[in-house]
Structures are given as structure tokens and as C-alpha cells.
Protein backbone atom coordinates (compact mmCIF):
# COMPACT_ATOMS: atom_id res chain seq x y z
CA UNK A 1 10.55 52.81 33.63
CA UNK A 2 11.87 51.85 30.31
CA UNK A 3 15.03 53.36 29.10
CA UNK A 4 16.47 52.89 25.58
CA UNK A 5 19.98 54.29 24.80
CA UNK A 6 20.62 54.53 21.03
CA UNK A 7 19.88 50.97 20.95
CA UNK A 8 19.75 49.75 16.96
CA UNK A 9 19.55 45.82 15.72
CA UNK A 10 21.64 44.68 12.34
CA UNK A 11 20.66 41.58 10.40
CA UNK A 12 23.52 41.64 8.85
CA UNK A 13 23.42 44.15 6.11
CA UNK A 14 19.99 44.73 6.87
CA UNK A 15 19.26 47.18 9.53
CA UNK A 16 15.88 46.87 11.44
CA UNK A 17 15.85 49.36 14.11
CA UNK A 18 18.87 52.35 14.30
CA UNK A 19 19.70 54.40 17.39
CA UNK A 20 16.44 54.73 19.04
CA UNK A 21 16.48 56.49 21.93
CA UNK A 22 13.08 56.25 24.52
CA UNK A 23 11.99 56.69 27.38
CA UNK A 24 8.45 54.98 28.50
CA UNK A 25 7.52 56.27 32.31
CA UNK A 26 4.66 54.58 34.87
CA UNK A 27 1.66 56.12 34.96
CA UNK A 28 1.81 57.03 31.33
CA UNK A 29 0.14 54.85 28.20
CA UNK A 30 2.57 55.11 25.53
CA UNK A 31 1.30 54.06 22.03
CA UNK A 32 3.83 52.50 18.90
CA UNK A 33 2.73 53.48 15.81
CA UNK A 34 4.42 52.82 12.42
CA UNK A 35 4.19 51.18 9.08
CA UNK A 36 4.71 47.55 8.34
CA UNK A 37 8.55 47.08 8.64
CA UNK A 38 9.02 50.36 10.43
CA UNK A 39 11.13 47.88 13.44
CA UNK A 40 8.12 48.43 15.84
CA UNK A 41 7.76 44.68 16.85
CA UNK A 42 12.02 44.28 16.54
CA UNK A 43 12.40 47.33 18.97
CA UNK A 44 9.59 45.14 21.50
CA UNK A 45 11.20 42.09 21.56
CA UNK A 46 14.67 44.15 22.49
CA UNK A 47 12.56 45.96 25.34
CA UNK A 48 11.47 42.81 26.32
CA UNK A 49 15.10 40.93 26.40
CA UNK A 50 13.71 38.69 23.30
CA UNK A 51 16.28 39.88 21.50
CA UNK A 52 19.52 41.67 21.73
CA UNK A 53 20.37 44.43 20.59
CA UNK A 54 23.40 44.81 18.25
CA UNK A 55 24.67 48.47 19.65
CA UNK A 56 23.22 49.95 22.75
CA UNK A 57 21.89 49.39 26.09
CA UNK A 58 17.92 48.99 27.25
CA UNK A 59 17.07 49.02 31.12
CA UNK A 60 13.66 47.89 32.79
CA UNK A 61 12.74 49.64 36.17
CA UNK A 62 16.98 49.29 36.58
CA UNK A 63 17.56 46.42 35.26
CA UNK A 64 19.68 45.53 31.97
CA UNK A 65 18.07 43.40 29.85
CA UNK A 66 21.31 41.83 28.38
CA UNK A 67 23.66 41.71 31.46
CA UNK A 68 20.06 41.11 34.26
CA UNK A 69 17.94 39.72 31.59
CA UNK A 70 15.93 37.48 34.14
CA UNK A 71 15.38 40.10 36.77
CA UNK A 72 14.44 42.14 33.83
CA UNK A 73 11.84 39.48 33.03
CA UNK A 74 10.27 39.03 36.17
CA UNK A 75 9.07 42.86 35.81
CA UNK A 76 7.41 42.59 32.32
CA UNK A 77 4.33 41.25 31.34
CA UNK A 78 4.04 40.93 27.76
CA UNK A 79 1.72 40.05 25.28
CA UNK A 80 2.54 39.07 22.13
CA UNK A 81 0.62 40.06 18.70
CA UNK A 82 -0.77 36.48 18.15
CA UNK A 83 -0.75 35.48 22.26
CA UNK A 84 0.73 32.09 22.23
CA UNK A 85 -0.80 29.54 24.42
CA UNK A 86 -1.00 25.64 24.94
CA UNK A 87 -4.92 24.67 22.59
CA UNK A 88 -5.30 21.44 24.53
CA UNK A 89 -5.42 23.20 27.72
CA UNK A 90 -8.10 24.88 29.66
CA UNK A 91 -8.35 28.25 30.76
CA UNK A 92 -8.03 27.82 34.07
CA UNK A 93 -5.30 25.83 33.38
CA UNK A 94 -2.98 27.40 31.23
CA UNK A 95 -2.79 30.29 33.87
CA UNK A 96 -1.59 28.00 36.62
CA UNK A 97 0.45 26.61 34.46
CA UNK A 98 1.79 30.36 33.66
CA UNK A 99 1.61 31.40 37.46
CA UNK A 100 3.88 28.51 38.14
CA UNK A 101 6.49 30.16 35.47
CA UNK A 102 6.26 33.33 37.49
CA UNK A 103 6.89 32.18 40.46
CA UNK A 104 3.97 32.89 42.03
CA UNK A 105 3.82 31.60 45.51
CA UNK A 106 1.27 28.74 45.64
CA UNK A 107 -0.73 30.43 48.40
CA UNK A 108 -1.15 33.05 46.06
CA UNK A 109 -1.90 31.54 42.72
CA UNK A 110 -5.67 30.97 43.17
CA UNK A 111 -6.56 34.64 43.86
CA UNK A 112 -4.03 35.49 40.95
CA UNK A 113 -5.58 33.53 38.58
CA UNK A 114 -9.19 34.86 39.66
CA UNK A 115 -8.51 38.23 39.47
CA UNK A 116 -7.06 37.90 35.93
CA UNK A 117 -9.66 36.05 34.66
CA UNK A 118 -12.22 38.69 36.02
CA UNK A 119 -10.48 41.64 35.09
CA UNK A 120 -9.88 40.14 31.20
CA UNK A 121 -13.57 38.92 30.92
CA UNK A 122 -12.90 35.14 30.69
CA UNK A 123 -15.38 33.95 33.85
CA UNK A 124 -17.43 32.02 31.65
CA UNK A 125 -15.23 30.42 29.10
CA UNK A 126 -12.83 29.66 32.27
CA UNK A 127 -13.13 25.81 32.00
CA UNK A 128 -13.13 25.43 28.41
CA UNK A 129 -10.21 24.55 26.16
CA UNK A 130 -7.80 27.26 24.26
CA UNK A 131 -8.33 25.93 21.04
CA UNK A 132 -12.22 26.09 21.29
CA UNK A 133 -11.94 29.78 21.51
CA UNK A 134 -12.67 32.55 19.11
CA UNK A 135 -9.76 34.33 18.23
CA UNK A 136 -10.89 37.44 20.33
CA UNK A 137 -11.16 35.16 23.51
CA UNK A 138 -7.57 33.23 23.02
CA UNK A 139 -6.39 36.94 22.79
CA UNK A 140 -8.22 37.82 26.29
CA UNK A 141 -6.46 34.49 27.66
CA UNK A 142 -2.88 35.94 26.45
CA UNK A 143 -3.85 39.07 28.14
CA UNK A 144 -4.85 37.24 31.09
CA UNK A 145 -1.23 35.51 31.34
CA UNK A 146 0.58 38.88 30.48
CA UNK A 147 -0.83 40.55 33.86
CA UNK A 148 -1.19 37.62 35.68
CA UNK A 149 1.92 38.51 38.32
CA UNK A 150 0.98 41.90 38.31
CA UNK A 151 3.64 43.27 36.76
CA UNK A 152 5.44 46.65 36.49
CA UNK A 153 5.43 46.89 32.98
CA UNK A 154 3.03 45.94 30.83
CA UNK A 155 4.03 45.10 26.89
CA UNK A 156 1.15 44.79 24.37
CA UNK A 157 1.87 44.20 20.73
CA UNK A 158 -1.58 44.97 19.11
CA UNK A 159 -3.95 43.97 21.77
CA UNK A 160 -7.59 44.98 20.31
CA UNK A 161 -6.69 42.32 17.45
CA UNK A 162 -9.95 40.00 17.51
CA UNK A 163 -11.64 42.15 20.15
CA UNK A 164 -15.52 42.99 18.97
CA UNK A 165 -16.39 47.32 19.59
CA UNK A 166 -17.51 46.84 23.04
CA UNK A 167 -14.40 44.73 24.19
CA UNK A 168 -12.29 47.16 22.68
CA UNK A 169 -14.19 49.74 24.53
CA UNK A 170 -13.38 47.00 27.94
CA UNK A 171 -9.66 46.56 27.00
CA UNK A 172 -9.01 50.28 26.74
CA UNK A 173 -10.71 50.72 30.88
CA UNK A 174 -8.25 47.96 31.78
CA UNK A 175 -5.35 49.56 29.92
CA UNK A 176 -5.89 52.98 31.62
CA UNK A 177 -6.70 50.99 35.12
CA UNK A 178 -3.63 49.66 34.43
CA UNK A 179 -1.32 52.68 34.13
CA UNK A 180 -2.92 54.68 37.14
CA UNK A 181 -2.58 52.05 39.79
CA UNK A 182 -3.58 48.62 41.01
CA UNK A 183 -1.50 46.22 42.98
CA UNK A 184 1.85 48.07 43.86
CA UNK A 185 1.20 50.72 41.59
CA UNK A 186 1.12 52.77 38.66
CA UNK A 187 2.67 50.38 35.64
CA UNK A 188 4.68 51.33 32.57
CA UNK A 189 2.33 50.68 29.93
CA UNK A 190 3.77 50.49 25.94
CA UNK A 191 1.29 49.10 23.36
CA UNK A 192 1.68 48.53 19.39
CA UNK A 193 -1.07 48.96 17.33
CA UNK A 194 -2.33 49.96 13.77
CA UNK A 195 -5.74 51.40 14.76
CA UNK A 196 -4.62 55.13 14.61
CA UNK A 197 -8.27 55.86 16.76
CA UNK A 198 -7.63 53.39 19.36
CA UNK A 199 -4.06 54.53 20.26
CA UNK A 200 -5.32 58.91 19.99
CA UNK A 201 -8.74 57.56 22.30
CA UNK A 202 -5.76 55.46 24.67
CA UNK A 203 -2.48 56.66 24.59
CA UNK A 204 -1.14 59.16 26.67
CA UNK A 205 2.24 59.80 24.30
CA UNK A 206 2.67 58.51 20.73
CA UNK A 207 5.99 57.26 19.49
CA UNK A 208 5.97 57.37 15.51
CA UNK A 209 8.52 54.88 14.15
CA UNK A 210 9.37 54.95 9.98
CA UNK A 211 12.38 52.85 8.48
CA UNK A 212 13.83 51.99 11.96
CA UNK A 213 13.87 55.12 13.59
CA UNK A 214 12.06 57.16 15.78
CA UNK A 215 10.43 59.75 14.00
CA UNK A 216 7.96 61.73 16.07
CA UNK A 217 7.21 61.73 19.74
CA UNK A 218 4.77 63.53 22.01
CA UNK A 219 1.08 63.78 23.40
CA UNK A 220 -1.78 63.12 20.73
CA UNK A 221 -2.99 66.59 21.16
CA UNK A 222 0.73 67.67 20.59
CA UNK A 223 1.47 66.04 17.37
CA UNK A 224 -1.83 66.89 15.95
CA UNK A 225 -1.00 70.47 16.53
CA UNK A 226 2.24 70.61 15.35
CA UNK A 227 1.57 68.44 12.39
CA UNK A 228 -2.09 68.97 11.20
CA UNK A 229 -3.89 71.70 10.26
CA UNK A 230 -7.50 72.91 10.87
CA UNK A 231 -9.73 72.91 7.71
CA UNK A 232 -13.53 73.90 7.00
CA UNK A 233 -15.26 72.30 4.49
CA UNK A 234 -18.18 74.03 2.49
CA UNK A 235 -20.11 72.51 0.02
CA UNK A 236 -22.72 74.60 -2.11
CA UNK A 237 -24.98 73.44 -4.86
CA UNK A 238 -25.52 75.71 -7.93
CA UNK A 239 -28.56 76.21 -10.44
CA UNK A 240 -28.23 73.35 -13.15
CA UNK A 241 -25.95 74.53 -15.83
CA UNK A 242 -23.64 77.01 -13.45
CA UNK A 243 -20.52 76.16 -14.18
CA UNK A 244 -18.72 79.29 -12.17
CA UNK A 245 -20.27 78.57 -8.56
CA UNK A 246 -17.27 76.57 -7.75
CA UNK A 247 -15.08 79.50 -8.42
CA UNK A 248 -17.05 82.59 -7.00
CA UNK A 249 -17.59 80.71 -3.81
CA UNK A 250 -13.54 80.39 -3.67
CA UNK A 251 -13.22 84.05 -4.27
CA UNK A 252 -15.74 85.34 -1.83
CA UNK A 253 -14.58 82.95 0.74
CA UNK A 254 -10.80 84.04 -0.20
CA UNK A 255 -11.76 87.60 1.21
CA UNK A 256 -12.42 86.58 5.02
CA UNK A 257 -9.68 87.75 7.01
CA UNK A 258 -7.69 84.73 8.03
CA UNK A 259 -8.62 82.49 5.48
CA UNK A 260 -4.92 80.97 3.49
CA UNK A 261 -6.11 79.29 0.61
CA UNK A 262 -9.39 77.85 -0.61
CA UNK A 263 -9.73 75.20 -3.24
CA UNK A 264 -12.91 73.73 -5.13
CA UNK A 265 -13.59 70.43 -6.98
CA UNK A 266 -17.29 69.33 -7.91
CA UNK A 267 -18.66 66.32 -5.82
CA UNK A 268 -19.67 63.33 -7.77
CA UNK A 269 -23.30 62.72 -6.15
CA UNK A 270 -26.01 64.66 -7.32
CA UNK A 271 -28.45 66.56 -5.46
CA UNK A 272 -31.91 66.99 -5.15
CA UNK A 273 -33.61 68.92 -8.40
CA UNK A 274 -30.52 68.02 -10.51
CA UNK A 275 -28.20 69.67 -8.97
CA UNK A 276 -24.81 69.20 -8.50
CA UNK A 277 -22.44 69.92 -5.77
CA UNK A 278 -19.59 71.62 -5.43
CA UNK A 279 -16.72 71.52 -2.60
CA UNK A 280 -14.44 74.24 -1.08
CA UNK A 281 -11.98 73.41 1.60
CA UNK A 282 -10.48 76.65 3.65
CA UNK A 283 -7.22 76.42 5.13
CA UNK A 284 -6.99 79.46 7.66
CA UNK A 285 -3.83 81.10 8.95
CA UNK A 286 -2.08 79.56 11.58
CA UNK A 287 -3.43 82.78 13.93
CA UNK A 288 -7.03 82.95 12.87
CA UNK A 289 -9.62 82.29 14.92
CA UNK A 290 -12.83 80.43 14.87
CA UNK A 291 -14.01 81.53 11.01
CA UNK A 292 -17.07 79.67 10.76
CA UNK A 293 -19.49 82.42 11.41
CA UNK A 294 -17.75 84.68 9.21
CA UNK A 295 -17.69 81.86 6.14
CA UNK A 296 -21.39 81.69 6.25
CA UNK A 297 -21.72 85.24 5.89
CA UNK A 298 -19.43 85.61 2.93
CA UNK A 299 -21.00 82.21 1.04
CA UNK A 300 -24.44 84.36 1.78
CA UNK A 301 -23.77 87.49 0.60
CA UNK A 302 -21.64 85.99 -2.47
CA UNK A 303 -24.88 83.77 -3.40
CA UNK A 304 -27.51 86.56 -2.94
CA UNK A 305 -25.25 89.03 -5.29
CA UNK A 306 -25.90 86.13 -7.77
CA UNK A 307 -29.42 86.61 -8.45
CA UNK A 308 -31.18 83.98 -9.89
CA UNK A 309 -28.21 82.02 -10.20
CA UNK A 310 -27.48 81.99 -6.41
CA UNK A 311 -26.16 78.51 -5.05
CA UNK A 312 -27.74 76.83 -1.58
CA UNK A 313 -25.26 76.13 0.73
CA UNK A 314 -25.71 72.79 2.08
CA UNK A 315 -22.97 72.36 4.24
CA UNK A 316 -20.43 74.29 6.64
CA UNK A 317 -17.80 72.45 8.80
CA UNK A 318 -14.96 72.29 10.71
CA UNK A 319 -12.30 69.62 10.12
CA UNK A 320 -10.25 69.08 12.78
CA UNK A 321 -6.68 67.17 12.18
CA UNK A 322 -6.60 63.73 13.26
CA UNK A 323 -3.73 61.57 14.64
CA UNK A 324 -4.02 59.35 10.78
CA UNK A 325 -2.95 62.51 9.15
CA UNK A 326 -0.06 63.14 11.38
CA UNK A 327 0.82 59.72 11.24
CA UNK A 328 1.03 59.37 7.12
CA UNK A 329 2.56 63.00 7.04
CA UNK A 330 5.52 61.85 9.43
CA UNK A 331 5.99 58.72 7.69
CA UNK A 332 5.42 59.89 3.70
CA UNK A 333 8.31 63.10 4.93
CA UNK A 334 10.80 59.93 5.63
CA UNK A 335 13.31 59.49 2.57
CA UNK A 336 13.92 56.32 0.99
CA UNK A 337 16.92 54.52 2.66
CA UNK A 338 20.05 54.07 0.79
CA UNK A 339 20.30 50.55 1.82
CA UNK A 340 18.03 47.74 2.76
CA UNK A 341 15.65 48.66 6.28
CA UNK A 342 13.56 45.88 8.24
């Protein structure tokens, strides 16, 4: 477990992270989001006894990572936003070389190494040299290093950076492999990223830092619900030289029960026969139901009442909230400090 007790970090007059308090438990993938500068990577490097923290106290499975800083260490596999490693050295290398910095016992280094280089993909660029790597490989050698000892908590400051779709896809398996259980365990698992998708299709629990604080916490599915709000989008196209469409469609769908507010604004692209679009996005009450049935009906009958200047409705859907909207509506909410923030 990773405990942090109002820990903040001063550069002088410059204040870069300010009484954070979190908790990061095993079995659980906990994503870092923020904005560049929000103190995501200085808060890491204090979890990971990198740096020290100018007020408060950070633990590590027990251990303090100012007063036991080495035993606090010996727990943490980390991994770096660009993984640093030797270019002159091989593969293979480089992780005995990293195995012997561990502490590995030498009976035990060989199957250490193998299973790391299996389980980050590396089997057949295992001979060659760092610095003949592409960038996505050199990051699956940091990786490879970071879990080498099999340790309890696991550290990874944007890991996916260089990684093609499919290892992405790989990575995010071996993250959640990670968390449930292999060697002695389920690990603590924190990772920093910027890909909103990748941390709501990975994480378990989102941390949502802005201006050196912790600003929003919880599951995915949480924060989306507390934060976002469910939206359908219609678009209809009216009869060339209809310029009230727009606005009857808005009225008639303003008349379902549950519907809040509707807006309209024309669409740019131009449909088939000269037509032109026109889009209406419906904001329901925060009790209605599923109102996609009963949109359809009301665009219907509002079009047929039209006559020969009825619209075709060409599209009906339901937007759900996404983590990205959460995300800039926690950090846009966050007032501009009153003096300089890292």
C-alpha cells in the first residue's frame, strides 16, 4: 500500500504539489491524470523516495520513504516516463546488470531475467543493443527492469508512450495481470498517463490532479456519473430553403417528458439533394429514463405536421459522458492560483 499524508513539495516560492493526501491499495490499478504542470510526475518521484517532500510523510507497504528510504526501494519497481537505460548494452544485459542492483540472488537471476523478457515481449530483440531499438522497444526494456524483482508496487509514469495499438492492447493484460496476482501477490499498481481512454479502459480508480492538488478521486464509472451528463444527439435535414426546422425540432423535442433543454446549430456538411443539416442536442433530467424511443416519436410527428416541408431525420443517438469530459470539467472548475504553481 501507498500512503500519502498531506505531503506537499516547495521550490522555493514555487509550490509544485500541496497537501495531497492518497491512498493507492494492491489489487487495485490506480490511474494519474492531470494537466502539464499539475505536480503529477513531482508527487511520483516523492512516492518513489526520488525526492523529498518539503511537509508531510509518504509510506510504502510500511515503510517511510525519508527515514527507510532503501527498504522503501527494494519494494518499488518504477518506470520512468523516458525509461533510462545503458544504449551500448544488450538486452539481456542491461537486466543482469539491473538484477544485480536488486539484489537478486544469482541462482535466481536467469529465470528473472527470462520471465521479464517474456512477459514484456522482448524474446526476439533480447541480444541486440539498447540504442538499436525503436523507441517503443527501449520502453518495453524499461518495463522489463521495473518488474524485474517482482515487486510490490509497481510505478509507471506514462507507459503506452511509443507502444503501437496492439502493444498497448499487451501492456494493459500485463498491467491488470499485474494488480490481481503473480509472484507473492496482488501489487499496488499507480500509472501516469495523458491518454484519457487508456487510463477509463485500465484503471480501476482515477486520481485527478490540477495546480498541485488533488482534485477528484474515484472509480471511472463514478466520476463520469457524478461529473458528466447523458446527451442525445439528433440531427434532421430540412427541404432546401427551411430556415425554421432547426427551431420546430427544438420545440417538439422540448415537450417529451424528461427532456431539460435542447439546443440547435446547423451542421456545416451538406447533404444529399442540397440539403442541409441541422443539429439538436437533448440534455434530459437527471431522473429520466431511456428517452430515445420517445424522441423519435416527437421528431416524427413534428415533421409529418409539416407537410411538404417535413425534415428527414437522419440521425438519433445517445451520448454517453466520457472520462475526457470529466477530466477538462474538473480541471477548467480549478481557479487560477494566487501565486506561482509547478
Amino acid at each position: 500500500m501507498i500512503e500519502c499524508r498531506h505531503i506537499s513539495k516547495h521550490y522555493g516560492p514555487v509550490v509544485a504539489v500541496s497537501g495531497v493526501d492518497l491512498t493507492v491499495t494492491a489489487g487495485v490499478v490506480t490511474g494519474l491524470l492531470g494537466p502539464n504542470g499539475a505536480g503529477k510526475s513531482t508527487l511520483i518521484r516523492m512516492l518513489t523516495s526520488y525526492l523529498l517532500p518539503t511537509t508531510g510523510s509518504v509510506t510504502v507497504c510500511g515503510f517511510d520513504t525519508v527515514t527507510e528510504s532503501q527498504r522503501a526501494r527494494e519494494v518499488i519497481g518504477y518506470l520512468p516516463e523516458s525509461a533510462p537505460a545503458y544504449p551500448e548494452m544488450r538486452v539481456v544485459d542491461f537486466l543482469a546488470y539491473k538484477a544485480g542492483l536488486y539484489s537478486i540472488p544469482i541462482a535466481k537471476r536467469s529465470a528473472a531475467i527470462d520471465r521479464s523478457i517474456e512477459r514484456c515481449w522482448l524474446r526476439e530483440v533480447a541480444r541486440r543493443r539498447i540504442g538499436q531499438l525503436s523507441k517503443g522497444y527501449r520502453q518495453r526494456v524499461g518495463l522489463a527492469g521495473a518488474i524485474l524483482h517482482d515487486p510490490r508496487v509497481v510505478v509507471l509514469d506514462e507507459p503506452t508512450t511509443g507502444l503501437d495499438p496492439a502493444q498497448i492492447l499487451e501492456l494493459r493484460g500485463l498491467i491488470r495481470s499485474l494488480a490481481d496476482g503473480s509472484g507473492d501477490g496482488p501489487k499496488v499498481v499507480l500509472l501516469s498517463s495523458h491518454i484519457l481512454a487508456e487510463v477509463q479502459a485500465t484503471c480501476d480508480a482515477v486520481v485527478i490532479m490540477a495546480r498541485g492538488r488533488v482534485r477528484a478521486s474515484g472509480t471511472p464509472a463514478a466520476l463520469v456519473a457524478s461529473r458528466g451528463s447523458t446527451r442525445y444527439i439528433a440531427v434532421v435535414a430540412p427541404t432546401a430553403g427551411d430556415s425554421t426546422a432547426g427551431a420546430d425540432a427544438a420545440a417538439a423535442l422540448a415537450t417529451v417528458p424528461g427532456v431539460a433543454a435542447v439546443s440547435h446549430e446547423p451542421l456545416p456538411t451538406t447533404t444529399a439533394g442540397g440539403r442541409r443539416g441541422v443539429q439538436l442536442t437533448v440534455t434530459p433530467a437527471n431522473t429520466a429514463g431511456d428517452l430515445h424511443e420517445a424522441l423519435a416519436f416527437a421528431l416524427q410527428r413534428a415533421s409529418q405536421a409539416r407537410g411538404p416541408l417535413a425534415w428527414l431525420t437522419t440521425e438519433l443517438r445517445r451520448q454517453e459522458p466520457t472520462l475526457e469530459e470529466v477530466f477538462m470539467s474538473v480541471v477548467t472548475d480549478v481557479p487560477a492560483p494566487s501565486e506561482a504553481a509547478a
